[in-house]
Protein backbone atom coordinates (compact mmCIF):
# COMPACT_ATOMS: atom_id res chain seq x y z
CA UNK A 1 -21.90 3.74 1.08
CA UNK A 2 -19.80 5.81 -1.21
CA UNK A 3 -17.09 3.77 -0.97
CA UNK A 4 -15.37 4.70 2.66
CA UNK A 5 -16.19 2.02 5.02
CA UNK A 6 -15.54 1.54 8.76
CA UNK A 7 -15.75 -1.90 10.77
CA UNK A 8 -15.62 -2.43 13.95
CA UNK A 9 -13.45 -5.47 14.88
CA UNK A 10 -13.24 -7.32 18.69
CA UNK A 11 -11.53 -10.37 19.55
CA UNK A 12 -9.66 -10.76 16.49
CA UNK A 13 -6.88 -13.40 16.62
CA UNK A 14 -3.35 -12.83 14.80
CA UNK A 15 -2.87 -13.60 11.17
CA UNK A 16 -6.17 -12.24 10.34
CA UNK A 17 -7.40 -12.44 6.42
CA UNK A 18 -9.30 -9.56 5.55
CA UNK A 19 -10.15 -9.27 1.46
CA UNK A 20 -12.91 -7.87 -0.60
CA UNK A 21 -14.42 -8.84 -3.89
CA UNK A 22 -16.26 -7.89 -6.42
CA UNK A 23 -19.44 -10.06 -7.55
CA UNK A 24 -16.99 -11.74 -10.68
CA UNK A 25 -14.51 -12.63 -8.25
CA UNK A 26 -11.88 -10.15 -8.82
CA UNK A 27 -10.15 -9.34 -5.77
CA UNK A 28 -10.43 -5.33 -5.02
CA UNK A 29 -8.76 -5.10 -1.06
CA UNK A 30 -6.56 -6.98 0.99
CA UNK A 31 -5.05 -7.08 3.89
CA UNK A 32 -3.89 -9.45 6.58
CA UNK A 33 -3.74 -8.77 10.81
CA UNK A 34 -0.65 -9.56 11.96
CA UNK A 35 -1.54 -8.56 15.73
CA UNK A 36 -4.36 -9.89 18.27
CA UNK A 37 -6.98 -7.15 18.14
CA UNK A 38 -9.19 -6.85 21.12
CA UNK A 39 -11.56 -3.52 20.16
CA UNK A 40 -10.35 -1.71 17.24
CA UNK A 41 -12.06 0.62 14.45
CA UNK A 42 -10.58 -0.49 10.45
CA UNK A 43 -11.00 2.22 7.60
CA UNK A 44 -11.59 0.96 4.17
CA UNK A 45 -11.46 3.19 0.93
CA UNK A 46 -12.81 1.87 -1.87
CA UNK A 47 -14.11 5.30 -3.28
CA UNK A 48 -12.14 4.48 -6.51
CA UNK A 49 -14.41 1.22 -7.17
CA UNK A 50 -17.20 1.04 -9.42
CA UNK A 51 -20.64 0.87 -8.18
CA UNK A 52 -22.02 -2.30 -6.96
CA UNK A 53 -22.22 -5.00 -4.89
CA UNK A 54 -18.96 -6.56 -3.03
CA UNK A 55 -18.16 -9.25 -0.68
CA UNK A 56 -16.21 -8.90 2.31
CA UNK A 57 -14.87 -11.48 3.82
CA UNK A 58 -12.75 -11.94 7.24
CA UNK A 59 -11.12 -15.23 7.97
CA UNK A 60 -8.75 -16.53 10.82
CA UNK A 61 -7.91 -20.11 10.52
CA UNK A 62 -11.24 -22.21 9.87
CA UNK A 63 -13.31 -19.38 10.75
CA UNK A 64 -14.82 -16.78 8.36
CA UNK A 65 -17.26 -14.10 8.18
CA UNK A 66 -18.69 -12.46 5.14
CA UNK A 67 -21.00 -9.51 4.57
CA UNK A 68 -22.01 -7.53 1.61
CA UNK A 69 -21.02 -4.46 0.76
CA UNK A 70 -22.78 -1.88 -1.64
CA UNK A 71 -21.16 1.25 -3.22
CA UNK A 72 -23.81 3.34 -4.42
């Protein structure tokens, strides 16, 4: 990508942790779901990042998921 991202997001519970990271650990995008989603499209722009290789990771409660993300 060039640094404009779109997910698609179902069934996602209230209080929703949504963050990305760089591969050092630094912390580049947050935000946190404060409503039940059911079917909903989320824009990200990170065109202002460097190139790379970052982590994105979505977490409600005990449950997480966590892709990679490359900005070419």
């Amino acid at each position: 990508s060039n640094g404009y991202f779109t997910f698609s997001l179902t069934n996602i519970a209230s209080y929703t942790d949504i963050a990305i990271h760089d591969m050092l650990g630094n912390e580049v995008y947050k935000t946190t779901l404060k409503e039940n989603i059911a079917n909903q499209s989320m824009n990200i722009n990170l065109s202002d990042a460097q190139k790379g290789m970052y982590i994105l990771k979505i977490q409600s409660g005990a449950s997480a998921q966590v892709q990679k993300l490359i900005i070419q």
